[in-house]
C-alpha atoms as a PDB file:
ATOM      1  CA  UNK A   1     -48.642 -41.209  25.313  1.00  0.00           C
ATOM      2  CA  UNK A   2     -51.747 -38.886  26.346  1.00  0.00           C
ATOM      3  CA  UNK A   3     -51.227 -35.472  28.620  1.00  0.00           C
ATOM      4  CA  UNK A   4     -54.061 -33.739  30.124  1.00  0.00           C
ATOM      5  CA  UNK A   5     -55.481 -31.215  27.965  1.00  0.00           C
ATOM      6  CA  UNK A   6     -53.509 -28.119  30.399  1.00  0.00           C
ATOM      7  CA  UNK A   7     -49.887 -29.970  29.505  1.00  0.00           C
ATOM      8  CA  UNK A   8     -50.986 -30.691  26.039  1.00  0.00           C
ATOM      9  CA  UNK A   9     -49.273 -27.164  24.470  1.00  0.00           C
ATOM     10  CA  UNK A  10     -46.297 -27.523  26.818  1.00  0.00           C
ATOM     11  CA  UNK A  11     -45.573 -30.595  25.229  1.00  0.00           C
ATOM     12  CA  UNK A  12     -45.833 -29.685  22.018  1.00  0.00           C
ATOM     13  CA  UNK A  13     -43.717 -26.681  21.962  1.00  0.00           C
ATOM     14  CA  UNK A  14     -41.026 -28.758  23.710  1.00  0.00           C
ATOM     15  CA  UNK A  15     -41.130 -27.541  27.321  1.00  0.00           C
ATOM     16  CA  UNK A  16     -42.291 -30.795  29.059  1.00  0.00           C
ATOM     17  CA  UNK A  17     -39.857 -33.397  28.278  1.00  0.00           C
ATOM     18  CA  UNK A  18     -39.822 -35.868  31.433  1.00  0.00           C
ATOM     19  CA  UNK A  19     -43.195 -38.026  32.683  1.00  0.00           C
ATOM     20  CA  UNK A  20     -43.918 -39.917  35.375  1.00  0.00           C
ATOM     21  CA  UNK A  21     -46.185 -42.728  35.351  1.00  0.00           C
ATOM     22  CA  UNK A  22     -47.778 -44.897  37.526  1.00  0.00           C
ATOM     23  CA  UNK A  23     -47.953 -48.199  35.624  1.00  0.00           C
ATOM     24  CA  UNK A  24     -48.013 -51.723  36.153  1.00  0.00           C
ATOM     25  CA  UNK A  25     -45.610 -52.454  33.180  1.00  0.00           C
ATOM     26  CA  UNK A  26     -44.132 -49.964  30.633  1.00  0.00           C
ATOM     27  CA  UNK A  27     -46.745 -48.677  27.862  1.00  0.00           C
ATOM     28  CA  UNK A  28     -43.747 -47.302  25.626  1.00  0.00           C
ATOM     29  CA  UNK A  29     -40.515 -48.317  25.064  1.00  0.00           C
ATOM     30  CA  UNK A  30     -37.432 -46.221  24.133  1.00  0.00           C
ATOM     31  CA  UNK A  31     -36.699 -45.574  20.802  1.00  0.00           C
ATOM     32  CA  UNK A  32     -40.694 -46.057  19.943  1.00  0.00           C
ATOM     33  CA  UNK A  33     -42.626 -42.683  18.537  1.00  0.00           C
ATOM     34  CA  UNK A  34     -46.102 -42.371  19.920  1.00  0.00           C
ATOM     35  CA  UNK A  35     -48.539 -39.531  19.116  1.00  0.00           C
ATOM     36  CA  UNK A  36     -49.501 -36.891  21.385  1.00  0.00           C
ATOM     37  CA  UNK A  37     -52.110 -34.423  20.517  1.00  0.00           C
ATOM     38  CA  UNK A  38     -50.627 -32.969  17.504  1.00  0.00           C
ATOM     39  CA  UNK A  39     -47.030 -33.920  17.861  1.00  0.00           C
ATOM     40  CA  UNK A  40     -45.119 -37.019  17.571  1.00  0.00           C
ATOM     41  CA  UNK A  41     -42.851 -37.670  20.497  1.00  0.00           C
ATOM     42  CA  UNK A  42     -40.246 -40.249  20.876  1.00  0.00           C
ATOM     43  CA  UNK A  43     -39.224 -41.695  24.507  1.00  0.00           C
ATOM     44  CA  UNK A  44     -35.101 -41.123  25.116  1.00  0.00           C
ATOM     45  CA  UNK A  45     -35.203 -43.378  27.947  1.00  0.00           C
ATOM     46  CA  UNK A  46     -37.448 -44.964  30.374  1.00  0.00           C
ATOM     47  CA  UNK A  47     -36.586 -46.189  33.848  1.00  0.00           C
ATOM     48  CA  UNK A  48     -38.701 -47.340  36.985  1.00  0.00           C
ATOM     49  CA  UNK A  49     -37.618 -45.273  40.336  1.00  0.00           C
ATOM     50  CA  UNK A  50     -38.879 -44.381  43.418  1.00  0.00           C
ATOM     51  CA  UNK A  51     -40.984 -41.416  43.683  1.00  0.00           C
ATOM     52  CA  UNK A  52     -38.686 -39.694  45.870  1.00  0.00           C
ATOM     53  CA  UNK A  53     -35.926 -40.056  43.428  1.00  0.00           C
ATOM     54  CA  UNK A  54     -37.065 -37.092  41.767  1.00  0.00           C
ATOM     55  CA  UNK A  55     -34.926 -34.165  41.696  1.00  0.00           C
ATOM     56  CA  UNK A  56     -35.834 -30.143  40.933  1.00  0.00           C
ATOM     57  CA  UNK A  57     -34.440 -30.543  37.604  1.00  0.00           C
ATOM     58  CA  UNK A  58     -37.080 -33.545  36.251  1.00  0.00           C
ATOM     59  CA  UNK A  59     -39.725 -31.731  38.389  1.00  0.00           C
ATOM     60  CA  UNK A  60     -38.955 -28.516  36.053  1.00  0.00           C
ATOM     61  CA  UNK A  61     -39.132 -30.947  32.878  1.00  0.00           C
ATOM     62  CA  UNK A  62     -42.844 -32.303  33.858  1.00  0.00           C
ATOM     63  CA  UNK A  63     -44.492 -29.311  33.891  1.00  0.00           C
ATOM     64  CA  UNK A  64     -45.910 -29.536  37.454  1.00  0.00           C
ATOM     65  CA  UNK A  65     -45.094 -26.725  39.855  1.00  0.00           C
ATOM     66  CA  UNK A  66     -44.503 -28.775  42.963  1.00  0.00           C
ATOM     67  CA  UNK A  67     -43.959 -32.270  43.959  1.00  0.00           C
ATOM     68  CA  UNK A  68     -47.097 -33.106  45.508  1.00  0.00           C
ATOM     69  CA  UNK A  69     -49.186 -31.440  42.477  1.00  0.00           C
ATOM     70  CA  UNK A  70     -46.974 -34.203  40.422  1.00  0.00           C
ATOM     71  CA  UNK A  71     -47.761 -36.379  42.674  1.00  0.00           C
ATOM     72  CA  UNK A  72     -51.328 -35.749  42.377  1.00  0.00           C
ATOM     73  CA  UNK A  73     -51.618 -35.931  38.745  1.00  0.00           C
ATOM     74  CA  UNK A  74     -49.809 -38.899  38.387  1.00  0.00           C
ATOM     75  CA  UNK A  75     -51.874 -41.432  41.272  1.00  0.00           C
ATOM     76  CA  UNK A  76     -54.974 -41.861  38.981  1.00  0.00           C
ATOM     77  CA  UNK A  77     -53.948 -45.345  38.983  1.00  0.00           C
ATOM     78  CA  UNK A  78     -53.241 -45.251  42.846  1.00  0.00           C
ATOM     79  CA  UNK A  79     -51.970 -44.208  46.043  1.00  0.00           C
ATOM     80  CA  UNK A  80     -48.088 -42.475  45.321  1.00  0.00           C
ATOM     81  CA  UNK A  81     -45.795 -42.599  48.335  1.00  0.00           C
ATOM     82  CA  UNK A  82     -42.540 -41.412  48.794  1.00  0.00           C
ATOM     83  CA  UNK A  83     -41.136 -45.270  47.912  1.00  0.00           C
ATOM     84  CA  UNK A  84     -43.465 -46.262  45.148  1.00  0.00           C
ATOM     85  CA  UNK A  85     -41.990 -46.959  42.071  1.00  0.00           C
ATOM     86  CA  UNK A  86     -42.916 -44.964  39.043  1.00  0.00           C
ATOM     87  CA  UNK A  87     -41.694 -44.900  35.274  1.00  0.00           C
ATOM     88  CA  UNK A  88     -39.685 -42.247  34.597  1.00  0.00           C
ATOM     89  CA  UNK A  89     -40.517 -41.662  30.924  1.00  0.00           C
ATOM     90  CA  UNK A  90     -37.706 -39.029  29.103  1.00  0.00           C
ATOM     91  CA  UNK A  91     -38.856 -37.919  25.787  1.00  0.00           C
ATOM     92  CA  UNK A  92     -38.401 -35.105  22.944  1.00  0.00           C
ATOM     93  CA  UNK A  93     -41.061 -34.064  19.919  1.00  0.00           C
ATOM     94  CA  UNK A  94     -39.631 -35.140  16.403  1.00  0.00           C
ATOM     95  CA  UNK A  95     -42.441 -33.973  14.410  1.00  0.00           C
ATOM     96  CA  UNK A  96     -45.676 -31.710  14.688  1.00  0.00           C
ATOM     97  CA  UNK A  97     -48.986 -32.078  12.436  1.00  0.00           C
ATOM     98  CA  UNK A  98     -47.930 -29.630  10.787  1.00  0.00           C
ATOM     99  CA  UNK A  99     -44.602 -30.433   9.848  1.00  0.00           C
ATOM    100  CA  UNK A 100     -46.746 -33.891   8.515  1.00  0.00           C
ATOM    101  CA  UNK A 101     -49.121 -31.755   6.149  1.00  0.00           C
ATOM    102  CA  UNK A 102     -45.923 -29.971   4.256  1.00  0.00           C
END
């Protein structure tokens, strides 16, 4: 899974553990590990809600310092209203680059 460059060290160090996406299918799947930037991450659980399903708690998780900044960042792939459904993508790091070179 890719982050923008400004969440990239947030989700390395383990602070940014929820994502929401705006897909037309799943890209990951839980249990599956997927590099990001220099960390290996592996999805916990992924589930397809409505945007306004969010709560303060998962908004804390993504990073994003409001709802409509989320919001934002997340319609690259179109329009996000209140009832569109987006993945909810739960994840945790398991390994860093350089836990790989030791």
């Amino acid at each position: 899974m890719q982050f923008s460059a400004d969440l990239r060290d947030r989700v390395a160090d383990g602070t940014i553990t929820v994502s929401y996406r705006l897909w037309s299918r799943p890209k990951v799947k839980e249990g599956g590990v997927y590099r990001s930037g220099s960390v290996l991450i592996e999805v916990d659980e992924i589930d397809l809600v409505p945007f306004s399903s969010i709560t303060d708690d998962d908004l804390a998780r993504t990073g994003e310092p409001d709802l409509e900044t989320l919001r934002r960042r997340a319609a690259h792939a179109g329009p996000i209203h209140d009832d569109t459904l987006v993945y909810r993508v739960e994840f945790h790091v398991v390994s860093s680059q350089d836990d790989a070179l030791s």
